[in-house]
C-alpha atoms as a PDB file:
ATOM      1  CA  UNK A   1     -66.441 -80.944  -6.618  1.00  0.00           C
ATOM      2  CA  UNK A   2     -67.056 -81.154  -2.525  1.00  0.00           C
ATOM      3  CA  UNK A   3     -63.932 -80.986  -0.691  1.00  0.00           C
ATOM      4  CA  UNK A   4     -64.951 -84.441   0.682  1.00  0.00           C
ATOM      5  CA  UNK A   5     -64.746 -85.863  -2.786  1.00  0.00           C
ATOM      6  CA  UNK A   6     -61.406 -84.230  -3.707  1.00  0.00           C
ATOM      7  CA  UNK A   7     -60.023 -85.273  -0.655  1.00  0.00           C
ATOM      8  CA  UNK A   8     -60.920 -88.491  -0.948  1.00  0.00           C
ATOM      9  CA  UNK A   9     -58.594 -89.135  -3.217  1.00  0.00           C
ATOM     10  CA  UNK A  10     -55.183 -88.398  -1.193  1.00  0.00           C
ATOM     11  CA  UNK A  11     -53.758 -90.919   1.032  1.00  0.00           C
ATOM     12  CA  UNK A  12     -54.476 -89.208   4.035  1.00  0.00           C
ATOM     13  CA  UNK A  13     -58.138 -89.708   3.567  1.00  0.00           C
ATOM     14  CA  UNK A  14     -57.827 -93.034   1.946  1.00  0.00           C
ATOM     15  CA  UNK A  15     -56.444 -93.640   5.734  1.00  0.00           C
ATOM     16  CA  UNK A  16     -59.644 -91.939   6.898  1.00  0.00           C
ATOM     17  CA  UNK A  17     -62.073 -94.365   4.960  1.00  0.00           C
ATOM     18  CA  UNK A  18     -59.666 -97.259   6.337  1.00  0.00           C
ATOM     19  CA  UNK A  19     -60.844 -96.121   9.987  1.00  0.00           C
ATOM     20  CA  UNK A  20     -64.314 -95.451   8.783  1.00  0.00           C
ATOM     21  CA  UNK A  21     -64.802 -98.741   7.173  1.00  0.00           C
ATOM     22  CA  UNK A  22     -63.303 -99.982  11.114  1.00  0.00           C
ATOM     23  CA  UNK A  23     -65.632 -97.946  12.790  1.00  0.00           C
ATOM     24  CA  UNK A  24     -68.817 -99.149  10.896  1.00  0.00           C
ATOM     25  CA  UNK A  25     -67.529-103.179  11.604  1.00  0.00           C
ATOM     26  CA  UNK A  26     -67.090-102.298  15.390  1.00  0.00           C
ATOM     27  CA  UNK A  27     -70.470-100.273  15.622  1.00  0.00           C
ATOM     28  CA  UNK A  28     -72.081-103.136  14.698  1.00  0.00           C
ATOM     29  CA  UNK A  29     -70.773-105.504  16.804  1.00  0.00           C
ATOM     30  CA  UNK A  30     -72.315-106.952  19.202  1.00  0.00           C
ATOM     31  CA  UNK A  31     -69.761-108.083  21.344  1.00  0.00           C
ATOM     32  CA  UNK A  32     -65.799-109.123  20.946  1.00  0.00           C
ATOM     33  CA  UNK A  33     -66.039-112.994  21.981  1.00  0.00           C
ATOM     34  CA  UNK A  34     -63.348-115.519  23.408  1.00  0.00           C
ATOM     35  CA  UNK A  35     -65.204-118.273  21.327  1.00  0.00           C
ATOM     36  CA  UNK A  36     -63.083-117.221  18.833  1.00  0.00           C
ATOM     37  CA  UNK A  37     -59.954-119.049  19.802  1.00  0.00           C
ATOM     38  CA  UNK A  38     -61.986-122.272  19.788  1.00  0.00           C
ATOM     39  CA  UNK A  39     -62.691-125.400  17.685  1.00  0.00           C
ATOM     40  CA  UNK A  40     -65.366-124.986  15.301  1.00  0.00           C
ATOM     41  CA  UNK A  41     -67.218-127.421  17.046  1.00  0.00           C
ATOM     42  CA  UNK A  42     -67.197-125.800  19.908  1.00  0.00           C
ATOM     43  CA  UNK A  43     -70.040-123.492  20.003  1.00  0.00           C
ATOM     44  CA  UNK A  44     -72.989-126.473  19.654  1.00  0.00           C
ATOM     45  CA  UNK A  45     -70.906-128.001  22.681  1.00  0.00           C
ATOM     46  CA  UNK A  46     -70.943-125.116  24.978  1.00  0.00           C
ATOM     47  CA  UNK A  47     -74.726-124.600  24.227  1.00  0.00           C
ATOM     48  CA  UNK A  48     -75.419-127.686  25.072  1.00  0.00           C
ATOM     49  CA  UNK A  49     -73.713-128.287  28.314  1.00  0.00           C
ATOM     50  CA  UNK A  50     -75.034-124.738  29.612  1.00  0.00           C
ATOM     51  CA  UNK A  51     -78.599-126.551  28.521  1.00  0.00           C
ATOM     52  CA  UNK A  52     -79.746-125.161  25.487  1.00  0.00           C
ATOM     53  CA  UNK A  53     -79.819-126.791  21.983  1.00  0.00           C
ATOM     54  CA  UNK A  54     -80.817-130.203  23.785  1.00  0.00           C
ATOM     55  CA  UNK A  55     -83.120-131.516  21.025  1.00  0.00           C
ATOM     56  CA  UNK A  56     -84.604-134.076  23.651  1.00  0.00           C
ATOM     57  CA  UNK A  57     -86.199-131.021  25.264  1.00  0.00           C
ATOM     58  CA  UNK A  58     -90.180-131.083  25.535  1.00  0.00           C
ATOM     59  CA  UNK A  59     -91.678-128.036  25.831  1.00  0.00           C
ATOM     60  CA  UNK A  60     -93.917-127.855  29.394  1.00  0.00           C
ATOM     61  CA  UNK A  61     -97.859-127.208  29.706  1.00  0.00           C
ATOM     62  CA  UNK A  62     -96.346-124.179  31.300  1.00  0.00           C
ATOM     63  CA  UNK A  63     -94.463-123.342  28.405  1.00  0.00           C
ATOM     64  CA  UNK A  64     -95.775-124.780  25.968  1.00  0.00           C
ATOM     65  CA  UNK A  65     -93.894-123.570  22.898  1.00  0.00           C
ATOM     66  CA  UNK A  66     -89.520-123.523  22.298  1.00  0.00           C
ATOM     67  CA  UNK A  67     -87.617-120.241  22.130  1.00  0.00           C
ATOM     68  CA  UNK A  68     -85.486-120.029  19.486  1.00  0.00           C
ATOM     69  CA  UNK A  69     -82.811-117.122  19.743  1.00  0.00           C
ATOM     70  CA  UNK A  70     -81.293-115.281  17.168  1.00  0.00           C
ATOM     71  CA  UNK A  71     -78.016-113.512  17.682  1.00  0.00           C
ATOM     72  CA  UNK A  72     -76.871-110.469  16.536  1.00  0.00           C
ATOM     73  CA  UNK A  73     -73.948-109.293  13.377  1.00  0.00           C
ATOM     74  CA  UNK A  74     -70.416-110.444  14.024  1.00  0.00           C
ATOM     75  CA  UNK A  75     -72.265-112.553  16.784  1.00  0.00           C
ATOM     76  CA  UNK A  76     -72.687-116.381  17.432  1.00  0.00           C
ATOM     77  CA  UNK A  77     -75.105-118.572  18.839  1.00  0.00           C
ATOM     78  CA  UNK A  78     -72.907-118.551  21.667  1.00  0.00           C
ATOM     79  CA  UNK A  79     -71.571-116.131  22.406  1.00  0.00           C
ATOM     80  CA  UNK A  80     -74.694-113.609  22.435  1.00  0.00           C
ATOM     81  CA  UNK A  81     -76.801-115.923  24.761  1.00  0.00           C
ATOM     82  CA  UNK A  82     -74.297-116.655  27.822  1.00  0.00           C
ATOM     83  CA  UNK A  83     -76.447-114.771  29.699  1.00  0.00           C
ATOM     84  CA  UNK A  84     -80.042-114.760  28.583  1.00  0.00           C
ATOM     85  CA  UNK A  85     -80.442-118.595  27.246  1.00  0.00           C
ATOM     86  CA  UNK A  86     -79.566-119.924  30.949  1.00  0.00           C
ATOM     87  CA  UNK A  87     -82.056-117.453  32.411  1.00  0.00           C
ATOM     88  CA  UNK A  88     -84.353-118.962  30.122  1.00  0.00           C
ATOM     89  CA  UNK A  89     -83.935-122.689  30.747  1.00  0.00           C
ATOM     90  CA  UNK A  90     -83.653-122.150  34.314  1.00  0.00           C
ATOM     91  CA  UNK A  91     -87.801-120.803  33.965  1.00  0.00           C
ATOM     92  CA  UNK A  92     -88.810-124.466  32.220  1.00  0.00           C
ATOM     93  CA  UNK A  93     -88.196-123.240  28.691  1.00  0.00           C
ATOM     94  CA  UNK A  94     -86.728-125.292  25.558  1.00  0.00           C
ATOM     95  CA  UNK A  95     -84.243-122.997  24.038  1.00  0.00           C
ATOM     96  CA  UNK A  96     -82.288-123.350  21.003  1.00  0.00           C
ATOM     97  CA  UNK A  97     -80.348-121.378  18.988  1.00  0.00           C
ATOM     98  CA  UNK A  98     -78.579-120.850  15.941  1.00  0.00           C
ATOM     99  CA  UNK A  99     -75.710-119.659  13.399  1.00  0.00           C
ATOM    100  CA  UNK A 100     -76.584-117.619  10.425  1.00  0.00           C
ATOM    101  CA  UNK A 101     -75.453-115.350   7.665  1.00  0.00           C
ATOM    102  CA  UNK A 102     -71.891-117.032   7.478  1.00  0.00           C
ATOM    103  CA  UNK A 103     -69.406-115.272   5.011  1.00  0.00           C
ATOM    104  CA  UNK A 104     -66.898-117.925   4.082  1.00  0.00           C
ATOM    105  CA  UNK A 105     -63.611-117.918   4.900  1.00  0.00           C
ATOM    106  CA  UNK A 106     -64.765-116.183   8.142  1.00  0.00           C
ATOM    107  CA  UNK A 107     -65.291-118.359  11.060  1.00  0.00           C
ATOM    108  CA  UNK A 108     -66.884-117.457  14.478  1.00  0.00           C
ATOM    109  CA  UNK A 109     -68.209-114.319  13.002  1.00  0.00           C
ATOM    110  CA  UNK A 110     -71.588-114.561  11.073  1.00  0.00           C
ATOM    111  CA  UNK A 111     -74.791-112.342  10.894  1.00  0.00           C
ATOM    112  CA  UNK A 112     -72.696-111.083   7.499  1.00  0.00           C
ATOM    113  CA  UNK A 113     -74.860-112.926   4.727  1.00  0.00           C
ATOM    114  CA  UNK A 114     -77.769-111.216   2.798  1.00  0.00           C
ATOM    115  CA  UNK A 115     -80.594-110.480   5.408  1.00  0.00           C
ATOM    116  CA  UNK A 116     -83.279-112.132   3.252  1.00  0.00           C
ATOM    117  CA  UNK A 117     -80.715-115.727   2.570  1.00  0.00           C
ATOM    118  CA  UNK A 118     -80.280-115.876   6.451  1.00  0.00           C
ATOM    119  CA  UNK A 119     -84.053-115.837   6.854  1.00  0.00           C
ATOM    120  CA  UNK A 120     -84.343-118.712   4.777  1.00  0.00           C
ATOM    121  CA  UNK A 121     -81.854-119.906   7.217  1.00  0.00           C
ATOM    122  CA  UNK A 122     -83.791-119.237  10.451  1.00  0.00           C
ATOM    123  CA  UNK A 123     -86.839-121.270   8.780  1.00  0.00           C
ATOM    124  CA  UNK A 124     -85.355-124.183   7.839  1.00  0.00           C
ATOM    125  CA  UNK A 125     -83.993-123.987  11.973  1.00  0.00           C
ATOM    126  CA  UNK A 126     -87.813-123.018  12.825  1.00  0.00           C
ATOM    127  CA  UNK A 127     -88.745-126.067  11.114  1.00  0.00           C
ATOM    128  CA  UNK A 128     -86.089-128.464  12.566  1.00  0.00           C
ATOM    129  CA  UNK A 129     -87.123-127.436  16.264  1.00  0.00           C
ATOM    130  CA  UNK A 130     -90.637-127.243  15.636  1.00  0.00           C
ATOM    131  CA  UNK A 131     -90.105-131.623  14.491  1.00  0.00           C
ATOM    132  CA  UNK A 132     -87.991-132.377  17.397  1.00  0.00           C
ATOM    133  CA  UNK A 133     -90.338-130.746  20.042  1.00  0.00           C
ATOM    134  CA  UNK A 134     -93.273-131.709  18.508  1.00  0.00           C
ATOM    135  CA  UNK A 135     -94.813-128.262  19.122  1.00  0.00           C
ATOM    136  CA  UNK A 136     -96.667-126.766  16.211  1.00  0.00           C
ATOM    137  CA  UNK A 137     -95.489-122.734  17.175  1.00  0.00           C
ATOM    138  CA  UNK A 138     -92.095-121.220  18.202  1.00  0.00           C
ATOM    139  CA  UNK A 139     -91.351-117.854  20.117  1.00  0.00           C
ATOM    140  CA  UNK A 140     -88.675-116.195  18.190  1.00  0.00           C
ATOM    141  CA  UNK A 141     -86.045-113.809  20.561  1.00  0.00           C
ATOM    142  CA  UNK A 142     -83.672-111.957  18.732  1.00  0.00           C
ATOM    143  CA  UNK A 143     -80.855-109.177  19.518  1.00  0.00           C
ATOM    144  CA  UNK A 144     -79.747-106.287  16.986  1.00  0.00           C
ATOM    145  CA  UNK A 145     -80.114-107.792  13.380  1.00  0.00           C
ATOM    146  CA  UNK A 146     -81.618-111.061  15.130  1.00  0.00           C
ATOM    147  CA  UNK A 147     -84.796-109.149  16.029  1.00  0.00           C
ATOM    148  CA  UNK A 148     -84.873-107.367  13.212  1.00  0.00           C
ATOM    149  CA  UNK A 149     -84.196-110.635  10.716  1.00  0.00           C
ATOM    150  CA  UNK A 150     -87.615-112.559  11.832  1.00  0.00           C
ATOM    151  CA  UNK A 151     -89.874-109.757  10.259  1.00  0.00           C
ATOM    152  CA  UNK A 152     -88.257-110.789   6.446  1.00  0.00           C
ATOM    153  CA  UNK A 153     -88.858-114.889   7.972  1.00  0.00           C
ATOM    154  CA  UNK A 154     -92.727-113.288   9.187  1.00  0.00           C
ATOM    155  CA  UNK A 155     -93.224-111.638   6.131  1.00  0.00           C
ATOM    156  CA  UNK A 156     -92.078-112.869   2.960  1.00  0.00           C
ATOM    157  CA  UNK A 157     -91.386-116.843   4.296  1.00  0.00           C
ATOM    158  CA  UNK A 158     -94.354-118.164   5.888  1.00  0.00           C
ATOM    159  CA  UNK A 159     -93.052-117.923   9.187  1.00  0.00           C
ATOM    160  CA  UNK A 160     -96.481-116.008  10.561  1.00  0.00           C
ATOM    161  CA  UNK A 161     -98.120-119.707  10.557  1.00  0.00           C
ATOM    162  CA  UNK A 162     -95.154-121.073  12.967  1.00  0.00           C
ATOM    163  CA  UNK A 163     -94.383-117.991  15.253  1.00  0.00           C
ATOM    164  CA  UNK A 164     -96.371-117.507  18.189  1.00  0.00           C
ATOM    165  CA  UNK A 165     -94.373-114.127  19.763  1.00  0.00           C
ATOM    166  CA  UNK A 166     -91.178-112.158  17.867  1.00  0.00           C
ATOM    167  CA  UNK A 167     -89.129-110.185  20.547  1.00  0.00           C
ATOM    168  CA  UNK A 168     -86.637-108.130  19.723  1.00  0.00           C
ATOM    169  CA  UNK A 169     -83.773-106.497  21.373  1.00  0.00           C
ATOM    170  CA  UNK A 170     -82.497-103.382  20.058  1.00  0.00           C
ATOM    171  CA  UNK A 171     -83.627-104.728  16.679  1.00  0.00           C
ATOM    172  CA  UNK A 172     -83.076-102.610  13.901  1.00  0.00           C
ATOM    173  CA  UNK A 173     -86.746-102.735  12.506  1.00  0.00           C
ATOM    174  CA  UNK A 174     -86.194 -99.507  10.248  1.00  0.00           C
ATOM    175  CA  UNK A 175     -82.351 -99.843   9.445  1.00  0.00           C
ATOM    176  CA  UNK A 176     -79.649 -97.414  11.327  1.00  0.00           C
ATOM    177  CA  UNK A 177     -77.857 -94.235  10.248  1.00  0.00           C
ATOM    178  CA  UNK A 178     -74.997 -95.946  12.807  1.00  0.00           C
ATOM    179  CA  UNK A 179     -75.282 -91.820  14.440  1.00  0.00           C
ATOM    180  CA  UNK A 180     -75.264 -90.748  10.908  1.00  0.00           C
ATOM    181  CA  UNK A 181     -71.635 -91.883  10.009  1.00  0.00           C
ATOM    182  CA  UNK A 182     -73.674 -93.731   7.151  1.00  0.00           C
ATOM    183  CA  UNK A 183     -74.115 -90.588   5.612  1.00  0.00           C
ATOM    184  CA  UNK A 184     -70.828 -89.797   4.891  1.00  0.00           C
ATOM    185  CA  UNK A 185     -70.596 -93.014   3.030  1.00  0.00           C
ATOM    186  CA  UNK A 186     -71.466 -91.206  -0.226  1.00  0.00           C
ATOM    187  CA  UNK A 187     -68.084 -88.869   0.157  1.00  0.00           C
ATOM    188  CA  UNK A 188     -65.694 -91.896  -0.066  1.00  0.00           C
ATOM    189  CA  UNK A 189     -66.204 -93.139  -3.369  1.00  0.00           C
ATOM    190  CA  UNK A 190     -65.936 -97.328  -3.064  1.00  0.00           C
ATOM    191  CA  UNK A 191     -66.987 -97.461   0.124  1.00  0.00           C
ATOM    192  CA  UNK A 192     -70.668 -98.697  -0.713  1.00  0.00           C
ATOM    193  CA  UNK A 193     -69.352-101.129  -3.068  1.00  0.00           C
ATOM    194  CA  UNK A 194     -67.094-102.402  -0.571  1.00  0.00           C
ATOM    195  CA  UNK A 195     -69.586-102.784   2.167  1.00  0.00           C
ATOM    196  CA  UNK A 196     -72.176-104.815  -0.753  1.00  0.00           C
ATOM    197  CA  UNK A 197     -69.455-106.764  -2.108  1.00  0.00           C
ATOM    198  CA  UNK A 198     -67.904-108.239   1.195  1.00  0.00           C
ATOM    199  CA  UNK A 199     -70.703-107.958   3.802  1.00  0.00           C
ATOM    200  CA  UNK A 200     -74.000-107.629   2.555  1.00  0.00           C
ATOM    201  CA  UNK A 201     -75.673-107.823   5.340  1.00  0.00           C
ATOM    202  CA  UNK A 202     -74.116-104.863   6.882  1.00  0.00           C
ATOM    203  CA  UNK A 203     -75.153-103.157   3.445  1.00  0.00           C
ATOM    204  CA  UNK A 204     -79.148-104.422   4.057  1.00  0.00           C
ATOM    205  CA  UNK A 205     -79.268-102.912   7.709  1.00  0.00           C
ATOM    206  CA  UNK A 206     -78.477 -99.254   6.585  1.00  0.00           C
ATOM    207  CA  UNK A 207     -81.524 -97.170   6.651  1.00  0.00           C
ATOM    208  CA  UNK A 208     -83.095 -96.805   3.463  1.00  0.00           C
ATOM    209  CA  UNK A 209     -81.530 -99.808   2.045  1.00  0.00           C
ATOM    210  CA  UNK A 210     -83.270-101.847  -0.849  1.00  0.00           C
ATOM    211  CA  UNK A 211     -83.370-104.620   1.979  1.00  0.00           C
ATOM    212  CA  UNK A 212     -85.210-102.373   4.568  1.00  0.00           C
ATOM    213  CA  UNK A 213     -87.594-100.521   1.917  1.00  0.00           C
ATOM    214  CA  UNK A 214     -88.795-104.306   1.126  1.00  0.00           C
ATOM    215  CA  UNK A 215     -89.110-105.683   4.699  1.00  0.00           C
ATOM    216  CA  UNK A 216     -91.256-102.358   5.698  1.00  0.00           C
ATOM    217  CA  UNK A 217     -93.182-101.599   2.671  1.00  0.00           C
ATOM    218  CA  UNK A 218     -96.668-102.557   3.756  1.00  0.00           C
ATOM    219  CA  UNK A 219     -96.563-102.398   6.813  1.00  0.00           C
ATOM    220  CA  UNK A 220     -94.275-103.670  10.184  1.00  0.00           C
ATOM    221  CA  UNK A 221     -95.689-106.653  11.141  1.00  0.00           C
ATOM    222  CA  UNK A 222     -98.264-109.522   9.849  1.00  0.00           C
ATOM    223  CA  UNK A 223    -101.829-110.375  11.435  1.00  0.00           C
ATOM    224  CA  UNK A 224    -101.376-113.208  14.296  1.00  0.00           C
ATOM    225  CA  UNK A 225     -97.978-112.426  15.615  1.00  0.00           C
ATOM    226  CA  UNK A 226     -97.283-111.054  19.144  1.00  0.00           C
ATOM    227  CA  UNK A 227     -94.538-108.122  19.249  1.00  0.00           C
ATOM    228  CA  UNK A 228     -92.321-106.669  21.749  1.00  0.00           C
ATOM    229  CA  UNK A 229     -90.148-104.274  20.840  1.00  0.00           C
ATOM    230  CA  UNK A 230     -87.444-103.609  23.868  1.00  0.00           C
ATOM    231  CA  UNK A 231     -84.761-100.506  23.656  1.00  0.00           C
ATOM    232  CA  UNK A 232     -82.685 -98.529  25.572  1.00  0.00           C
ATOM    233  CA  UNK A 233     -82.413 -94.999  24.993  1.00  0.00           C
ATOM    234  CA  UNK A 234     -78.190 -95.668  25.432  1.00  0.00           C
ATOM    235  CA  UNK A 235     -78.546 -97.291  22.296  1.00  0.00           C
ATOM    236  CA  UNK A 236     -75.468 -95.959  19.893  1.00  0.00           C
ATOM    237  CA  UNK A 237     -75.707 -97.953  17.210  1.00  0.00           C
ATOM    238  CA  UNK A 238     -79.746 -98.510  16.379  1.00  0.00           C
ATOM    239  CA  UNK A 239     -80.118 -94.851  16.059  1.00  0.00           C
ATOM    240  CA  UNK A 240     -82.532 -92.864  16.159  1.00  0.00           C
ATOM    241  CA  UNK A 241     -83.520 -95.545  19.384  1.00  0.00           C
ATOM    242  CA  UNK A 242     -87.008 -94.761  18.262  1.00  0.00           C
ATOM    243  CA  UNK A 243     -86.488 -96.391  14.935  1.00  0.00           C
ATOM    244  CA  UNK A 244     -86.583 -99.794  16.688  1.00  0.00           C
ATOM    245  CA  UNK A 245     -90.244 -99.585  17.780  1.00  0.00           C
ATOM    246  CA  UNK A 246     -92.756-101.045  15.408  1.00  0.00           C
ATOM    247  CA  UNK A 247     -96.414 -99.833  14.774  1.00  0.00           C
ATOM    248  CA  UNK A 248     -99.708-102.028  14.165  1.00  0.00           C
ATOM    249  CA  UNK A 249    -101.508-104.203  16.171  1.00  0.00           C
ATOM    250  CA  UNK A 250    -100.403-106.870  19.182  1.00  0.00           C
ATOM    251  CA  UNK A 251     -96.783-104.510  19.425  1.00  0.00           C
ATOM    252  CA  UNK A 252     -95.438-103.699  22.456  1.00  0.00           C
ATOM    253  CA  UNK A 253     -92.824-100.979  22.710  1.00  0.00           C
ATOM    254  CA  UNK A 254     -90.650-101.226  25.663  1.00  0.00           C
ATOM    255  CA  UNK A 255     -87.908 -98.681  26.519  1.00  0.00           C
ATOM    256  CA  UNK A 256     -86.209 -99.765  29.257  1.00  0.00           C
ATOM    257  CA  UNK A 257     -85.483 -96.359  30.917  1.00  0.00           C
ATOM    258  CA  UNK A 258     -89.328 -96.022  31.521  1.00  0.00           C
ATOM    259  CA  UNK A 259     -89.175 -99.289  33.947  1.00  0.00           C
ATOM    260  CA  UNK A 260     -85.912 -98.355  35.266  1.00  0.00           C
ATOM    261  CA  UNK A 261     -84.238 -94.807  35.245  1.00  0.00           C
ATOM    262  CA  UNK A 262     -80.625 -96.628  36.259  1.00  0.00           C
ATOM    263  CA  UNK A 263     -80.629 -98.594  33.666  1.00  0.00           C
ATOM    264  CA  UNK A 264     -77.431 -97.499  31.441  1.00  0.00           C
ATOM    265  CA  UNK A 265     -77.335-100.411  29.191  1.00  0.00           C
ATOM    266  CA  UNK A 266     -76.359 -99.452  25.523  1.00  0.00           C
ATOM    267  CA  UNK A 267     -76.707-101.854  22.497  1.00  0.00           C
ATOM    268  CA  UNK A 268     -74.696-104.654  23.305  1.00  0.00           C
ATOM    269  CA  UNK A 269     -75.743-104.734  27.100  1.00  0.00           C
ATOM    270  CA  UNK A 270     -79.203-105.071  26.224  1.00  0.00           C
ATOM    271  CA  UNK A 271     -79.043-108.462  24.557  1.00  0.00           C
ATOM    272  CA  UNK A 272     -76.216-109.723  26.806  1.00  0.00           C
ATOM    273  CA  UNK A 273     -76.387-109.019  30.380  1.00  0.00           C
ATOM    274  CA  UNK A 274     -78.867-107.044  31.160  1.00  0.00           C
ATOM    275  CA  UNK A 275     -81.348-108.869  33.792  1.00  0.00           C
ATOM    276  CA  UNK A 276     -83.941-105.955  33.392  1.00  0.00           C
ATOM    277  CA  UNK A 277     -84.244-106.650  29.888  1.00  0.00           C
ATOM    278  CA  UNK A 278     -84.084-110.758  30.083  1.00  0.00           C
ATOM    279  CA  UNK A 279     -87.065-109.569  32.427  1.00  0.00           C
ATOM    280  CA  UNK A 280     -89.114-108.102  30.383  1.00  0.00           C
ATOM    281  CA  UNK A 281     -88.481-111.013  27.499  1.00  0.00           C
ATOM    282  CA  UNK A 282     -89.713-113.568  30.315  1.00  0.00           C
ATOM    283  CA  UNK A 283     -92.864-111.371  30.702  1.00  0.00           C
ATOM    284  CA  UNK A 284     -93.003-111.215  26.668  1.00  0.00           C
ATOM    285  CA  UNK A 285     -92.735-115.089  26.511  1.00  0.00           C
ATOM    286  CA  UNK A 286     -95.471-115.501  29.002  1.00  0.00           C
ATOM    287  CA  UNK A 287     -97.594-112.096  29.291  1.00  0.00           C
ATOM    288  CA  UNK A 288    -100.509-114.518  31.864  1.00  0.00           C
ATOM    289  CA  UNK A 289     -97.558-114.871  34.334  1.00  0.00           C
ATOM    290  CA  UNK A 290     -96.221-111.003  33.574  1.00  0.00           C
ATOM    291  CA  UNK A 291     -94.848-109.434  37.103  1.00  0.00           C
ATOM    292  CA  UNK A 292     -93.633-106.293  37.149  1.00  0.00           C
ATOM    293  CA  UNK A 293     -89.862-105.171  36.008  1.00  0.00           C
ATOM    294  CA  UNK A 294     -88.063-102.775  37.849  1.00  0.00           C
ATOM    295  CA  UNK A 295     -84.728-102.157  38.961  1.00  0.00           C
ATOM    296  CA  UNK A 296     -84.730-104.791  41.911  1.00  0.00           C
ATOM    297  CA  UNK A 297     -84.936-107.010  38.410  1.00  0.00           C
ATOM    298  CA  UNK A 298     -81.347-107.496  38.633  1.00  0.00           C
ATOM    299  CA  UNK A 299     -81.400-109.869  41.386  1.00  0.00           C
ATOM    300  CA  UNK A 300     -84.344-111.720  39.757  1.00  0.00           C
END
């Protein structure tokens, strides 16, 4: 028997798979959020007066098609898009956004379903947005699990025939080894249960998962979608960063370090506040209009 295994089964190291369990929730975080102490209803509210999720929006000649944004685990569709829906709106766009993977009993905090049930979540929202715009393709723009969510929605749900572009933000395409502490899961015996039983979709993102061998089998990505892949090489929870990128045709792989050596933005930067990034989604959105991103993106 392995030391870890004997181990295991003392108090200290039930303590020990106490803070491991911890460290794998707040890996995977994308950010702790104030929304939190507010009324459910609160969220839809606060989208609306910062001027997404206004239904009466029309998408432009200029930009022709809504954005619909798709947060991260333990996000919101708040909370992860303070920074980049506003950006968006103020360059003409209709964007909308929405809650998925809800455990209940836990409020504020979703992205915890099954992977493949919040899909089916995301296309009944495609669908919603695509009737009150009247356009007949969205662009999909999604953080951590949210970019990495879309490909099930592309793949298995008929979403290729509504999604124009999918960009993703650290999106964890292939699954993460969360800098391998995933592979000491097997040395605390209940731990995978746990993880299945309680938050599945935490289970689905681990690399090598039944989840991930499903979404990737066949290939990354479907004929007439446009991807953009954008990391950061700071990333510490998609890890290996690499893993992110996707292969096959119309992908683009962006790591942000390449456009801008300063940038030190790590996983939950990327989707939240980083203006280099939000850049280079603007440019994804609308690759006739592209302009260069560099560091003097910032101020743009």
């Amino acid at each position: 028997m392995l030391p870890w295994t004997r181990a295991a089964r003392t108090p200290r190291a039930r303590g020990l798979f106490a803070a491991l369990l911890l460290a794998v929730t707040v890996l995977v975080a994308p950010a702790a959020t104030a929304t939190a102490a507010t009324p459910a209803a609160a969220p839809a509210a606060a989208a609306v007066s910062r001027g997404w999720n206004d239904y009466s929006c029309k998408p432009s000649a200029a930009h022709p098609r809504p954005v619909v944004l798709v947060h991260g685990t333990f996000a919101n569709s708040v909370d992860n898009w303070l920074g980049l829906a506003p950006y968006l709106v103020n360059r003409g766009y209709c964007v909308f956004s929405l809650d998925y993977g809800q455990i209940p009993g836990v409020p504020f905090f979703y992205g915890l379903g099954p992977i493949d049930k919040s899909a089916e979540q995301l296309d009944a929202y495609v669908d919603r947005v695509l009737a009150a715009t009247g356009a007949p393709k969205a662009d999909i723009v999604g953080h951590s699990q949210g970019g990495m969510m879309p490909n099930y929605y592309l793949k298995f749900l008929g979403g290729a025939d509504k999604v124009n572009a999918l960009v993703g933000l650290a999106p964890d395409n292939h699954g993460t080894t969360l800098l391998g502490l995933t592979k000491l899961l097997p040395y605390f015996p209940g731990v995978d249960k746990y993880i299945n039983d309680k938050t599945p979709g935490l289970a689905d993102q681990v690399a090598g998962s039944p989840f991930m061998t499903k979404l990737n089998a066949g290939g990354d990505t479907v004929p007439g979608v446009r991807y953009t892949v954008i990391a950061t090489k700071y990333d510490q929870i998609v890890t290996p960063y690499r893993s992110q990128f996707l292969d096959g045709p119309n992908v683009r792989n962006v790591l942000l370090q390449n456009l801008c050596s300063l940038d030190l933005s790590e996983h939950v930067a990327i989707g939240t506040i980083d203006r280099i990034a939000f850049h280079e989604v603007a440019n994804a959105l609308d690759p006739a209009r592209a302009t260069p991103t560099t560091c003097a993106s910032v101020v743009g």
